[in-house]
N, C-alpha and C. Protein backbone atom coordinates (compact mmCIF):
# COMPACT_ATOMS: atom_id res chain seq x y z
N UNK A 1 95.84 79.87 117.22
CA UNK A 1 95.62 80.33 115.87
C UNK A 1 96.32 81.67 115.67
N UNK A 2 96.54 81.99 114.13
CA UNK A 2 97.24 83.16 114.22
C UNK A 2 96.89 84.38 114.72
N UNK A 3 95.28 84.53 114.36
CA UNK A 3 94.94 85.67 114.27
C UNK A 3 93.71 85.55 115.96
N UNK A 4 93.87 84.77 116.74
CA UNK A 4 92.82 84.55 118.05
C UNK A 4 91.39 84.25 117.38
N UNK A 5 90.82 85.15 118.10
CA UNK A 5 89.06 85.83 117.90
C UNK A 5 89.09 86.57 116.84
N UNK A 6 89.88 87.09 116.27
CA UNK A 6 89.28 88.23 115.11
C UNK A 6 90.98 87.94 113.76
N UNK A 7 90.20 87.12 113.12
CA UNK A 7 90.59 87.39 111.53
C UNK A 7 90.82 88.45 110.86
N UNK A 8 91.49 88.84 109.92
CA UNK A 8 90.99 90.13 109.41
C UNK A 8 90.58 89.79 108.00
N UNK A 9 89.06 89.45 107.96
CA UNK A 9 88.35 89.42 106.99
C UNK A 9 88.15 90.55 106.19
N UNK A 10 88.44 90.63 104.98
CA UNK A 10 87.74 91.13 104.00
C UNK A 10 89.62 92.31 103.94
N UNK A 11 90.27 92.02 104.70
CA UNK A 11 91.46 92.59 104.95
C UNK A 11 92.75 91.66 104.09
N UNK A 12 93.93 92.51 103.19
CA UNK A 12 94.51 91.99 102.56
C UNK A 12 95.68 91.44 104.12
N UNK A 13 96.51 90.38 103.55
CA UNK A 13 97.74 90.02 104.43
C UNK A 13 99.03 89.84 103.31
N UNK A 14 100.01 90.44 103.75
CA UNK A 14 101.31 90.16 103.27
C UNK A 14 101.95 88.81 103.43
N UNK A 15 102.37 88.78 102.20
CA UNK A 15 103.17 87.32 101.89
C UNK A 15 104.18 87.43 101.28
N UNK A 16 105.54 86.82 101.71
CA UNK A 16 106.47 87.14 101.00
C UNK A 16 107.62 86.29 100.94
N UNK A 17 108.57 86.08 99.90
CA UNK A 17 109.52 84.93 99.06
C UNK A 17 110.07 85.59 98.71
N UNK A 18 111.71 85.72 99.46
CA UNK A 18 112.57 86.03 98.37
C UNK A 18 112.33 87.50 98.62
N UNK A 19 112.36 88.34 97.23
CA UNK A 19 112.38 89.35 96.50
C UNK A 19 110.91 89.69 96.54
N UNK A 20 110.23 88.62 96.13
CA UNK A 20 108.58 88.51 95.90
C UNK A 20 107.40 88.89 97.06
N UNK A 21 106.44 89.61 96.57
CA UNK A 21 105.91 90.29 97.61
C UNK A 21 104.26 90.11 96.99
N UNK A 22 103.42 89.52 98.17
CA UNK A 22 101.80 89.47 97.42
C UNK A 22 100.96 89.88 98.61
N UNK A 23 99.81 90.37 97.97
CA UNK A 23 98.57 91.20 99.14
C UNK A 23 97.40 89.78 98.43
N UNK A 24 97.34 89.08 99.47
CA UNK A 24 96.21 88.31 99.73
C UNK A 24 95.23 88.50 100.53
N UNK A 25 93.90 88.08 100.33
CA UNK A 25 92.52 89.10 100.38
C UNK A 25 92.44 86.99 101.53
N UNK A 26 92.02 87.77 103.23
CA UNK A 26 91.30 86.99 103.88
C UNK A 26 89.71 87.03 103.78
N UNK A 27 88.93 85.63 103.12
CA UNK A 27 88.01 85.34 103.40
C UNK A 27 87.18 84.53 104.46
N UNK A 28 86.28 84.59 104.83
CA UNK A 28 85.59 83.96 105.93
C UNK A 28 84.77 82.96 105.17
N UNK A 29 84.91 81.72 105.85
CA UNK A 29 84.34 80.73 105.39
C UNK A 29 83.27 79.60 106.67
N UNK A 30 82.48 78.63 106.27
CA UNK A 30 82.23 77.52 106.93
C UNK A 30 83.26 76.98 107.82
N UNK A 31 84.11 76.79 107.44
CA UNK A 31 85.73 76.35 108.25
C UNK A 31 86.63 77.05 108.28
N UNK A 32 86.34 78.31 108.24
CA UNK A 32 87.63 79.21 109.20
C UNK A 32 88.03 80.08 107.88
N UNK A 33 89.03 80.78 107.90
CA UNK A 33 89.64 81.58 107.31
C UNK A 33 90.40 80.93 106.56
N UNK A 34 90.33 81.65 104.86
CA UNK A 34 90.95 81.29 104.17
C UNK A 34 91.59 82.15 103.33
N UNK A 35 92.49 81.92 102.02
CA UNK A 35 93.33 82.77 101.56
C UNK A 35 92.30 83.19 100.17
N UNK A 36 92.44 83.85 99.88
CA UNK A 36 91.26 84.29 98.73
C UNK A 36 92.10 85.22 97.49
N UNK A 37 91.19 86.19 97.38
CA UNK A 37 91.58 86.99 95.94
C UNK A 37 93.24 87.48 96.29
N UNK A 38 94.00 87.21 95.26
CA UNK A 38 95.24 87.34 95.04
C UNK A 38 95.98 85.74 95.40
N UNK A 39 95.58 85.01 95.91
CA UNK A 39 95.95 83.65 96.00
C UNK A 39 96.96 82.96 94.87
N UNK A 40 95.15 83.07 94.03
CA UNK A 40 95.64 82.53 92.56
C UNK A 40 96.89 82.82 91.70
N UNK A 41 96.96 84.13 91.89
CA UNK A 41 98.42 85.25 91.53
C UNK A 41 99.78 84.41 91.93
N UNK A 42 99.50 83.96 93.42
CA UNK A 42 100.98 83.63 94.36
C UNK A 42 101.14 81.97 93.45
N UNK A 43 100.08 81.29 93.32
CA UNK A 43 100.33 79.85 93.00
C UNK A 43 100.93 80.06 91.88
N UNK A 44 100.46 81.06 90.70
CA UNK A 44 101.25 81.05 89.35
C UNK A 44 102.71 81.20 89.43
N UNK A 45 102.17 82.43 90.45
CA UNK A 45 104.32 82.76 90.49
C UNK A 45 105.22 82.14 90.65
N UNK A 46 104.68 80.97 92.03
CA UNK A 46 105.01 80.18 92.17
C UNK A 46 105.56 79.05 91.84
N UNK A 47 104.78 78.76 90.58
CA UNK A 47 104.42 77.48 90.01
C UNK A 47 104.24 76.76 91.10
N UNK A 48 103.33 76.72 91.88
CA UNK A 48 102.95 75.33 92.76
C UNK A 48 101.85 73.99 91.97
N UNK A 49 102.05 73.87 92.21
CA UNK A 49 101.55 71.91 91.12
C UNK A 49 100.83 70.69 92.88
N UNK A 50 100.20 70.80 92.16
CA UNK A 50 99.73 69.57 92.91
C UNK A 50 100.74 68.44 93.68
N UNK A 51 100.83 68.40 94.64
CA UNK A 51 101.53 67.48 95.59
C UNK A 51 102.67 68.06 96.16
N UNK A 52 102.88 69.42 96.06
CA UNK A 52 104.24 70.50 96.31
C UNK A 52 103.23 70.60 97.92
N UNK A 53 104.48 71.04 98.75
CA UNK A 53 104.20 71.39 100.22
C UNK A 53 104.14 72.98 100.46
N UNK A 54 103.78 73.63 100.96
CA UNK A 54 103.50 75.47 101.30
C UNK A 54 103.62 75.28 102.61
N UNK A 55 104.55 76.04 103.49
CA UNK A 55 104.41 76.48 104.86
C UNK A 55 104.58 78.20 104.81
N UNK A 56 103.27 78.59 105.43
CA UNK A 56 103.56 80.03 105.75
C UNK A 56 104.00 80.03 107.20
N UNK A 57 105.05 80.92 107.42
CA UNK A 57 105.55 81.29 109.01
C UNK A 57 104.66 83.35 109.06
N UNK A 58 104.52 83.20 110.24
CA UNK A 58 104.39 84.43 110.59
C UNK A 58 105.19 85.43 111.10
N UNK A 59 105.19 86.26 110.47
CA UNK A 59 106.17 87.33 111.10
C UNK A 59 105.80 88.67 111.78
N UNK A 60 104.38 88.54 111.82
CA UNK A 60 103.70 89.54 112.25
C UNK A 60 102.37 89.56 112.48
N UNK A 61 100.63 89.66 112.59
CA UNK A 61 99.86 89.74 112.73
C UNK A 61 99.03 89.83 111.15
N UNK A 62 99.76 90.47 110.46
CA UNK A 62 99.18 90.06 108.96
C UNK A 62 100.04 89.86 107.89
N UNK A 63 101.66 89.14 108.36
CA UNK A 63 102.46 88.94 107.20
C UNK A 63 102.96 87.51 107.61
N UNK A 64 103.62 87.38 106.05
CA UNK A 64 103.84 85.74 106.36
C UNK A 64 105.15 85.28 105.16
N UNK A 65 105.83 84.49 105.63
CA UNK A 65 106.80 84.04 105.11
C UNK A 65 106.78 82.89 104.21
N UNK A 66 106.89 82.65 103.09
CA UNK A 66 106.36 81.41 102.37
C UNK A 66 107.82 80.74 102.25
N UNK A 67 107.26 79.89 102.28
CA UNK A 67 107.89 78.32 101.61
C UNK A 67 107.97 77.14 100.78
N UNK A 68 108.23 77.58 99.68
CA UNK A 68 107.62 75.87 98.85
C UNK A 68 108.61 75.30 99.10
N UNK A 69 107.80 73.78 98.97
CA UNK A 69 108.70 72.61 99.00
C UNK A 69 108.09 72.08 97.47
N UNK A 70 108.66 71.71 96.34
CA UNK A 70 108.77 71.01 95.44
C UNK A 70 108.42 69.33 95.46
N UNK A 71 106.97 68.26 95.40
CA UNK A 71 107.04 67.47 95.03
C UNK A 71 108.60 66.26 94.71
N UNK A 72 109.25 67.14 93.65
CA UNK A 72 110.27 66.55 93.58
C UNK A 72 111.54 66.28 94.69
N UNK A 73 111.39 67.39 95.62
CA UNK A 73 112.08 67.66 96.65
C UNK A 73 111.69 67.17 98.03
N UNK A 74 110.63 67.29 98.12
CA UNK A 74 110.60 67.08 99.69
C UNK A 74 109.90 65.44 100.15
N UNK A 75 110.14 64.25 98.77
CA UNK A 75 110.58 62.95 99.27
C UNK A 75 111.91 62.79 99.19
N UNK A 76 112.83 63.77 99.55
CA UNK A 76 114.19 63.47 100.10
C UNK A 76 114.25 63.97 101.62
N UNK A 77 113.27 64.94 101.89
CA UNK A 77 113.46 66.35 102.85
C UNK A 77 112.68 65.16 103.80
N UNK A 78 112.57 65.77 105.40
CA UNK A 78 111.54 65.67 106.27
C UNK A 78 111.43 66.84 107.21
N UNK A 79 110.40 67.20 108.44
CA UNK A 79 110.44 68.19 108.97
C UNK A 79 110.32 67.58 110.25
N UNK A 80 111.02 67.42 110.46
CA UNK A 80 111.74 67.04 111.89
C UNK A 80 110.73 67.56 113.12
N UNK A 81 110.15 68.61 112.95
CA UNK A 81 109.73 69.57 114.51
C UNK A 81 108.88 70.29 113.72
N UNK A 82 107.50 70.38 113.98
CA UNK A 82 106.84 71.69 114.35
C UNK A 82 105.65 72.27 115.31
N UNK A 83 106.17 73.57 115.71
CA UNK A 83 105.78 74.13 116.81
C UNK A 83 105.12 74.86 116.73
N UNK A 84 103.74 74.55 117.10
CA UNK A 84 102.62 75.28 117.21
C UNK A 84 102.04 76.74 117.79
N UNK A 85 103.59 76.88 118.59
CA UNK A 85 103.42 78.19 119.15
C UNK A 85 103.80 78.88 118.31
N UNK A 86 104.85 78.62 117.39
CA UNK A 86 105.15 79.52 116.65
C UNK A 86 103.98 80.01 115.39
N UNK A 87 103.10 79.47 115.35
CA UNK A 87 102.19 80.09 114.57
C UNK A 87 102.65 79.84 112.54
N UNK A 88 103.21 78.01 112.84
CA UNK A 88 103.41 77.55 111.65
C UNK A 88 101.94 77.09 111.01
N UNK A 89 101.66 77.26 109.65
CA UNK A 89 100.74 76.76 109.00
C UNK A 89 101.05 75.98 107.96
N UNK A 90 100.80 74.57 107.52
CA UNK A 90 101.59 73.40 107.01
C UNK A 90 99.74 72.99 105.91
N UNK A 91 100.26 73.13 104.44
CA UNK A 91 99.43 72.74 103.59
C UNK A 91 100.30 71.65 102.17
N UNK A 92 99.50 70.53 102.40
CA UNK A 92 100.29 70.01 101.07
C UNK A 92 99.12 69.91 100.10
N UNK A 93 98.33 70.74 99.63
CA UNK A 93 97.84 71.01 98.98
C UNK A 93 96.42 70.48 98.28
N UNK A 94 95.87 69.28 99.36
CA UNK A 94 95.23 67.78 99.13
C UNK A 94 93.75 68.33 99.75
């Protein structure tokens, strides 16, 4: 996992696209850590839509590299490999 034994709850994490830069608020949940206040912010910017793919990569202990994949796009695409060491996180949004 990215973060081991200790999350940083209640702690913002960097996310970033491009040019684009967001402070997302980690919450603690029933099932683990999740992305919380400022979230909502990244999906608008985004425009992420229902059935679009998100991979965050890590680049550090509380930053992260985003990725959309577009619905329209990624039933042409596939992802060949991914490696768990690297501390990939893979959401299609479901």
């Amino acid at each position: 996992m990215v973060w081991g034994d200790h999350p940083p709850y209640k702690d913002s994490v960097k996310i970033l696209d491009g040019d684009n830069i967001w402070f997302v608020r980690v919450k603690k949940t029933d099932v683990g850590p999740v992305l919380a206040d400022g979230f909502t912010k990244l999906v608008r910017d985004t425009h992420l839509r229902k059935d679009d793919y998100v991979m965050f990569q890590t680049y550090g202990p509380t930053s992260f590299f985003l990725m959309v994949f577009k619905s329209c796009v990624h039933r042409n695409m596939f992802i060949s490999k991914i490696n768990p060491q690297e501390d990939v996180i893979v959401s299609n949004g479901r």
